[in-house]
Protein backbone atom coordinates (compact mmCIF):
# COMPACT_ATOMS: atom_id res chain seq x y z
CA UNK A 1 6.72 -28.00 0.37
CA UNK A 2 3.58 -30.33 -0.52
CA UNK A 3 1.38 -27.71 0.80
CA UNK A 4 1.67 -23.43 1.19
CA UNK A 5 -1.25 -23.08 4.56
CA UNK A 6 1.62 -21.02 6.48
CA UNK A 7 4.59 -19.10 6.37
CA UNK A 8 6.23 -21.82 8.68
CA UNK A 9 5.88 -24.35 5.33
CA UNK A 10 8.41 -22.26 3.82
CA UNK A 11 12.28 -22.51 4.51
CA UNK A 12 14.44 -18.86 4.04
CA UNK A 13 16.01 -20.83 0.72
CA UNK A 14 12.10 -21.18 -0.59
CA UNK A 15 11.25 -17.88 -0.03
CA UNK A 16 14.35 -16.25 -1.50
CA UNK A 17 13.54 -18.61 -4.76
CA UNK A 18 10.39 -17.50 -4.68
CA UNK A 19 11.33 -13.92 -4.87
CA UNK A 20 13.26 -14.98 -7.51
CA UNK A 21 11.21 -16.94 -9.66
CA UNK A 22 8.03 -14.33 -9.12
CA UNK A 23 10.63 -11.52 -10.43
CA UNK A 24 11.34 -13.71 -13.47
CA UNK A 25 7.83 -14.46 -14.11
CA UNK A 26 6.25 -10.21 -13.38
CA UNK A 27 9.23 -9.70 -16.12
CA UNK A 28 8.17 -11.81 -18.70
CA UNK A 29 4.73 -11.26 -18.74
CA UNK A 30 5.63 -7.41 -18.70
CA UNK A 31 7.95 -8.44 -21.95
CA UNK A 32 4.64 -10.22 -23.34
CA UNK A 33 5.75 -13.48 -23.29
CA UNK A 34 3.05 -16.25 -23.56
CA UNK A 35 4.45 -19.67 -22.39
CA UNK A 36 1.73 -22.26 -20.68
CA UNK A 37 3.79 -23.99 -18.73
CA UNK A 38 0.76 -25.21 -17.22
CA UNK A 39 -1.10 -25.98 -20.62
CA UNK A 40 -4.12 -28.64 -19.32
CA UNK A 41 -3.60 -27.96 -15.72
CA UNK A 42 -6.63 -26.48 -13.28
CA UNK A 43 -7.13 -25.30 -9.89
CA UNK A 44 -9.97 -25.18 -7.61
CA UNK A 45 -11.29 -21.93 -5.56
CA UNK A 46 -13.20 -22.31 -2.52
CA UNK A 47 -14.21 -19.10 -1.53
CA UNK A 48 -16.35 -18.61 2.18
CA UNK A 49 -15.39 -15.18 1.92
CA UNK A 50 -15.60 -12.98 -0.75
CA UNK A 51 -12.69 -11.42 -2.90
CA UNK A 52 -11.37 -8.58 -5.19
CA UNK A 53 -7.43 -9.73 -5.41
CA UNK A 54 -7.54 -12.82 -4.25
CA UNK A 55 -10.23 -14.01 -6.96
CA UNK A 56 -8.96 -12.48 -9.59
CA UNK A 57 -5.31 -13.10 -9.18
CA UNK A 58 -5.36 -16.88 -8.62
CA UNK A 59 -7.82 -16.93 -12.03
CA UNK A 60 -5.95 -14.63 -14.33
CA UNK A 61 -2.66 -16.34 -13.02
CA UNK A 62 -3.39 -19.70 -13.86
CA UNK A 63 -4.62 -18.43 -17.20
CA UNK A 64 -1.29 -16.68 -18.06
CA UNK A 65 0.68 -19.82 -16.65
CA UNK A 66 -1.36 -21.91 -19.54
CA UNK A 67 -4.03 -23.56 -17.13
CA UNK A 68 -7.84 -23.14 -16.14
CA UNK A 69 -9.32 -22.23 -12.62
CA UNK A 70 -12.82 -23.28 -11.49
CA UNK A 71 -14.61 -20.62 -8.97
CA UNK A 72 -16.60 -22.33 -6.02
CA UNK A 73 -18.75 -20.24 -3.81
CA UNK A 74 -19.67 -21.54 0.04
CA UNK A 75 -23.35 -21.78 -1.12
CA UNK A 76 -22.57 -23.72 -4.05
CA UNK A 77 -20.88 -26.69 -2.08
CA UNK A 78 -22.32 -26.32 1.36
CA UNK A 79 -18.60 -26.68 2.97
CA UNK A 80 -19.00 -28.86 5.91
CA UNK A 81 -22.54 -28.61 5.95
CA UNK A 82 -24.02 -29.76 2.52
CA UNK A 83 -20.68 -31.89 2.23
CA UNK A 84 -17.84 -32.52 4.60
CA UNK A 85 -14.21 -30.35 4.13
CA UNK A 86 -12.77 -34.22 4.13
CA UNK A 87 -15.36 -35.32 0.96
CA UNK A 88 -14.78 -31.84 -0.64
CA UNK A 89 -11.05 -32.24 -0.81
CA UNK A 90 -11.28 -36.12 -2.39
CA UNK A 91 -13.75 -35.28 -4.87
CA UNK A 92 -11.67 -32.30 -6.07
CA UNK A 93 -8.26 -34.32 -6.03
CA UNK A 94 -9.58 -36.45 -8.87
CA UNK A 95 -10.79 -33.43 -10.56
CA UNK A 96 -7.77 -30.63 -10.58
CA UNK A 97 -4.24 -30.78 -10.01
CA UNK A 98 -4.02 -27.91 -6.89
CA UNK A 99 -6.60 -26.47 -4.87
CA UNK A 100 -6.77 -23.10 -3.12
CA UNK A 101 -8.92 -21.51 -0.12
CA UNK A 102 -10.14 -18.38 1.25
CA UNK A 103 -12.21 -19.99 4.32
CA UNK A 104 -12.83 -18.50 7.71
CA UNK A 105 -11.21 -20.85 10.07
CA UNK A 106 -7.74 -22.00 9.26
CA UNK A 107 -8.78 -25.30 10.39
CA UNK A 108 -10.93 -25.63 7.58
CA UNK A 109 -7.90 -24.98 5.33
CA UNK A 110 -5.51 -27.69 7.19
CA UNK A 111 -8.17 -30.56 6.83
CA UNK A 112 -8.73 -29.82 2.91
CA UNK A 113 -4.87 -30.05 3.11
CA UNK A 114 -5.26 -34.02 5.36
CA UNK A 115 -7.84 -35.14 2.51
CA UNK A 116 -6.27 -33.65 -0.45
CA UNK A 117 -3.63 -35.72 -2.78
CA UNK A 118 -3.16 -32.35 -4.94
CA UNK A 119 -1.71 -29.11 -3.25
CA UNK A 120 -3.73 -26.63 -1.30
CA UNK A 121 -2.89 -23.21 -0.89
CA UNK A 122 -4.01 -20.57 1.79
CA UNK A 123 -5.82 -17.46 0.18
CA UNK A 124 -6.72 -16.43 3.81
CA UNK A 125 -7.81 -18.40 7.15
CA UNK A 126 -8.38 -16.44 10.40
CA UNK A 127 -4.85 -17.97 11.22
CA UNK A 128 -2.81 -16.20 8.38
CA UNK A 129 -2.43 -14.44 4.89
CA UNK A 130 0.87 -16.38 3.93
CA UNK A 131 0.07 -15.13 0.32
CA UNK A 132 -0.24 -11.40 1.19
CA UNK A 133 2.62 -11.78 3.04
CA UNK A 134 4.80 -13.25 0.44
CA UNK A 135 4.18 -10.21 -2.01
CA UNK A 136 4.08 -7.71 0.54
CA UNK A 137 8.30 -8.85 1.17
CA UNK A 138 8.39 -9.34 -2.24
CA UNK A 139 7.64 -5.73 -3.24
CA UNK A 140 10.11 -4.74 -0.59
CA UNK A 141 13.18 -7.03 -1.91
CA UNK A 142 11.88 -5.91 -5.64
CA UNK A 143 12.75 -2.49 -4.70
CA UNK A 144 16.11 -3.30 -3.74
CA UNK A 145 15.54 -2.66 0.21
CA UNK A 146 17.62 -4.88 1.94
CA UNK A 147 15.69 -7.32 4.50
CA UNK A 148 17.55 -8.08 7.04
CA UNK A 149 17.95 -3.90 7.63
CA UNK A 150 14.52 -2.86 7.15
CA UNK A 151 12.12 -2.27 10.32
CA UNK A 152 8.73 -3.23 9.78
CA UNK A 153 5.94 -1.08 11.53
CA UNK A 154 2.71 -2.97 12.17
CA UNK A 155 -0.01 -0.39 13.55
CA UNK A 156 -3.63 -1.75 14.18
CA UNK A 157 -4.64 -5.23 14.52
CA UNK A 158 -2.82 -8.17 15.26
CA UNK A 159 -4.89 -10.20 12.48
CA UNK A 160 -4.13 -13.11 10.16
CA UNK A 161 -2.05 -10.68 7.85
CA UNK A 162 -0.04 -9.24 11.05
CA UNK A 163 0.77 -13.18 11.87
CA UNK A 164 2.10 -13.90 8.35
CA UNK A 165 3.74 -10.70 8.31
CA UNK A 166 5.63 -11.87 11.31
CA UNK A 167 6.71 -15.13 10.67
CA UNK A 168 8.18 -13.80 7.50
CA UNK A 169 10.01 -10.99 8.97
CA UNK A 170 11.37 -13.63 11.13
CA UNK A 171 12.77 -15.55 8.52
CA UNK A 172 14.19 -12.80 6.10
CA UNK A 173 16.00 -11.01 9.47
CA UNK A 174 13.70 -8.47 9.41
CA UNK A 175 13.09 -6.27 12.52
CA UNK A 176 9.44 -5.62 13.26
CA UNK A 177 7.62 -3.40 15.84
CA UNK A 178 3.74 -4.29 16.32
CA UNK A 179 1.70 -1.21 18.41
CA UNK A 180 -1.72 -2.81 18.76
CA UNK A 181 -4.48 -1.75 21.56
CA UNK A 182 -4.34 -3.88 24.33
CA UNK A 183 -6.29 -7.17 24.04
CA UNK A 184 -5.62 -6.97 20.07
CA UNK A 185 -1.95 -8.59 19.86
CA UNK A 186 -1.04 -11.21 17.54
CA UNK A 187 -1.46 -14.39 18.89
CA UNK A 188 0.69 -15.43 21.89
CA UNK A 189 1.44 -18.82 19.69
CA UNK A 190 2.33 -16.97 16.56
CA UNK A 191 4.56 -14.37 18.73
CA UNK A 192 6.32 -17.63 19.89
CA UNK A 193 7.00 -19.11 16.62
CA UNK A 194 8.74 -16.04 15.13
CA UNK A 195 11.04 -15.71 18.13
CA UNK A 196 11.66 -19.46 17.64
CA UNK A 197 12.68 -18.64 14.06
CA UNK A 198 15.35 -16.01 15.18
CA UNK A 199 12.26 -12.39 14.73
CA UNK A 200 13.23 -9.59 16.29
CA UNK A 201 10.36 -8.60 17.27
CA UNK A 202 8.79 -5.75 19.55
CA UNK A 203 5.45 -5.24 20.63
CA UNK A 204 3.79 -2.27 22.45
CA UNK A 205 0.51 -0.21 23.02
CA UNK A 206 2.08 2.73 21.82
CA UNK A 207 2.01 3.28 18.02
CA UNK A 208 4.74 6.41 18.01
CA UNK A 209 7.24 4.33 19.53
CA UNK A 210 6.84 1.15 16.70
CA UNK A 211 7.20 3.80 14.18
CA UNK A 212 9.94 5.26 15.35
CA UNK A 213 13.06 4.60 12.71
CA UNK A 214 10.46 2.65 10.84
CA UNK A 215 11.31 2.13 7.07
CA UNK A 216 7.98 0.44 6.21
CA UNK A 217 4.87 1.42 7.58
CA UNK A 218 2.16 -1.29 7.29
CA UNK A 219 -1.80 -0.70 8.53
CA UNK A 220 -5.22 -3.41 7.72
CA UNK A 221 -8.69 -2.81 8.44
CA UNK A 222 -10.14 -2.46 11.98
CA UNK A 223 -13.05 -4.60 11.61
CA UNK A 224 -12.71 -7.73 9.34
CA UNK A 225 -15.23 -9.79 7.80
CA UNK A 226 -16.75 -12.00 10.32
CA UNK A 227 -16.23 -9.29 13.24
CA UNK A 228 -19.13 -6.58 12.21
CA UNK A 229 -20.90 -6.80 15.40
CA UNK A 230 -17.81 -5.47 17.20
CA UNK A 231 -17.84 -2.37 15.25
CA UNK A 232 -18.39 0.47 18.28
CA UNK A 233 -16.04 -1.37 20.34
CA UNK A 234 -13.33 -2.07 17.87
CA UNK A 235 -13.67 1.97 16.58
CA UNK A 236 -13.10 3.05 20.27
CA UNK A 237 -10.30 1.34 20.80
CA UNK A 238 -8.33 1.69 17.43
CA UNK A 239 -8.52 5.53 17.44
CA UNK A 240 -5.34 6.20 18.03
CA UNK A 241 -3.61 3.99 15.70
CA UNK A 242 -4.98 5.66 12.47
CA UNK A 243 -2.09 5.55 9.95
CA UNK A 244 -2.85 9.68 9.18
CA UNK A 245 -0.12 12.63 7.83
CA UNK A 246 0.72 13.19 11.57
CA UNK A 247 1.59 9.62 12.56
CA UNK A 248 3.11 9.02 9.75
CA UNK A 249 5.89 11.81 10.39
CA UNK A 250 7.33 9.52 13.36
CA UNK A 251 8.67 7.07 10.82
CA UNK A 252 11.72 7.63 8.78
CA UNK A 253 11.46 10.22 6.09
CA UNK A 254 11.43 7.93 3.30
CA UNK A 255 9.37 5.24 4.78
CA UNK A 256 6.75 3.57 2.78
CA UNK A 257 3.47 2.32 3.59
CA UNK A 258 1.58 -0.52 3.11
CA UNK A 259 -1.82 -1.68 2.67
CA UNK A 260 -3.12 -4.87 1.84
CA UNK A 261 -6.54 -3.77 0.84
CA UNK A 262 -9.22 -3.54 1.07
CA UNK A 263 -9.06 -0.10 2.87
CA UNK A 264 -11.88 1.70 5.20
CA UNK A 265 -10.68 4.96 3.97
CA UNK A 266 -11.01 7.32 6.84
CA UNK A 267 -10.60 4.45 9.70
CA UNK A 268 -7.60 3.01 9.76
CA UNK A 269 -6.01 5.08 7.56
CA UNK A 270 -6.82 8.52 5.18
CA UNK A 271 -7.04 9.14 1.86
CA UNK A 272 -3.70 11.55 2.06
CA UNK A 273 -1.09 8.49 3.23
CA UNK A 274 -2.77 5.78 1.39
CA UNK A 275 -3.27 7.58 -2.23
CA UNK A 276 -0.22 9.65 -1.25
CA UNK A 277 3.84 9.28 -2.50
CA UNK A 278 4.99 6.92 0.04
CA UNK A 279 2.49 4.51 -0.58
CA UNK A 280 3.77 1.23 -2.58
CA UNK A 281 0.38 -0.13 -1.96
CA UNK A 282 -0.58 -0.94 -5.75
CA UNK A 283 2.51 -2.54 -6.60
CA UNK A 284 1.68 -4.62 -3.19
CA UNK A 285 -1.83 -5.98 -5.16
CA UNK A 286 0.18 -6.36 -8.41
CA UNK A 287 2.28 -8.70 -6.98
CA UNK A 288 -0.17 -10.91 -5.66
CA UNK A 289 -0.65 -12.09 -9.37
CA UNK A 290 2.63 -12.94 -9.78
CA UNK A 291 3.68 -13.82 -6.07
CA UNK A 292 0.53 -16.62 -6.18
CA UNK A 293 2.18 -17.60 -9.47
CA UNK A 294 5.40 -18.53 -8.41
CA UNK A 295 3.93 -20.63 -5.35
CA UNK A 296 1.55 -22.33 -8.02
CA UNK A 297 4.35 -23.23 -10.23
CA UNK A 298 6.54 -24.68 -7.10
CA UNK A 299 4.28 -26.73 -6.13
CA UNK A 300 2.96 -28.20 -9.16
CA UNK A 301 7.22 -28.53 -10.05
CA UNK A 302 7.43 -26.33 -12.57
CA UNK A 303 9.70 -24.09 -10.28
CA UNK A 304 12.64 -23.36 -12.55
CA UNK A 305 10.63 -22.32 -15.66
């Protein structure tokens, strides 16, 4: 793996070493300990969008690993407009030794990756969330759920998180039902690639029957950055997937649910399920620190540390 942009740059061996090497490294720094094994090292943050986790995770975790992380706004580099993506990615390749990008088109994200001769990592393209999805199976395995028996509810929108989400399932065994509106699947292509990687996967319209036998109940936001002027319409036509006490109750009794912030309280899901005792939604951001981490240290080869 020279690069993390996808789920699909990971084999099920990398993932199940990176479950293990982010459980070493949550453990140690809950035990205190202070290695650097990435004393002198430094990433770079593009950010076109802006960020609570994904900010502050890749920054603090490159400080505990022993490195430094420089914070670049869109308006401070003019990406592809002040200065081309290609230019971008050269000039920071002599600079730091692994980049990472929160950018609005995934495109954006695969040409840093052309130009680049250091790693670049996806914080979050229109395309996918590999990140997100990493710690979100992570929290799962950490809990000692087993994978390849756990059904996976997806209610809401078939977004960037939702295609992660998938191809992951797929690879870890992992059944998953997907009740979207009609028009807001996942991606036809994305649908294909999980099948192609052995997902069982279902989709429907109707969010009851995903949840049915669910053991993980998993909702996002309605109306992502970038998509604000299809508010009213998007409203409308996610009413009936609000993750609420009563939907909830079609899952398993001890499901859990999952967020991956941040939430529009009272839209896609209430203040009751998401603040409430099935939610593992904190531990979710948590591991995002030490998820992002583990994918840092594998690609810069300090994987076994």
């Amino acid at each position: 793996m020279n690069h993390f942009l996808s789920i699909r740059d990971l084999s099920r061996e990398e993932v199940l070493h990176l479950f293990r090497l982010t459980a070493s490294l949550k453990g140690r720094q809950k035990a205190g300990d202070r290695g650097a094994p990435l004393a002198g090292r430094s990433m770079a943050l593009i950010f076109e969008k802006p960020s609570l986790r994904t900010r502050v995770t890749f920054e603090v975790g490159m400080a505990q690993l022993g490195g430094a992380a420089v914070h670049l706004s869109a308006q401070e580099i003019g990406i592809g407009v002040r200065e081309s993506v290609p230019d971008i990615a050269r000039n920071l390749s002599r600079w730091v030794d692994i980049i990472a990008a929160r950018t609005f088109r995934h495109e954006t994200v695969k040409t840093l990756a052309t130009h680049a001769t250091v790693p670049v990592i996806n914080g979050l393209s229109d395309l996918e969330h590999p990140c997100q999805a990493l710690a979100d199976l992570f929290t799962l395995w950490e809990r000692g759920m087993d994978l390849a028996g756990t059904r996976l509810a997806w209610i809401g929108d078939g977004n960037n998180v939702c295609h992660s989400l998938l191809l992951l399932a797929a690879l870890l065994g992992t059944p998953m039902a997907v009740a979207t509106p009609p028009g807001y699947a996942p991606q036809s292509e994305i649908q294909a690639a999980a099948r192609a990687l052995g997902g069982r996967l279902t989709l429907t319209t109707d969010p009851r029957e995903a949840l049915e036998g669910a053991d993980v109940l998993y909702t996002d936001v309605w109306i992502s950055m970038g998509q604000e002027a299809e508010r009213e319409k998007r409203l409308e036509a996610f009413q009936r997937y609000q993750l609420n006490e009563h939907l909830v109750g079609f899952a398993k009794p001890g499901a859990v649910v999952m967020h991956c912030l941040p939430a529009h309280r009272g839209e896609e899901i209430t203040d009751a399920v998401l603040d409430g005792p099935r939610s593992v939604v904190l531990d979710q951001s948590e591991n995002r620190l030490h998820a992002q981490k583990a994918v840092i240290l594998h690609l810069l080869g300090g994987g076994d540390v």
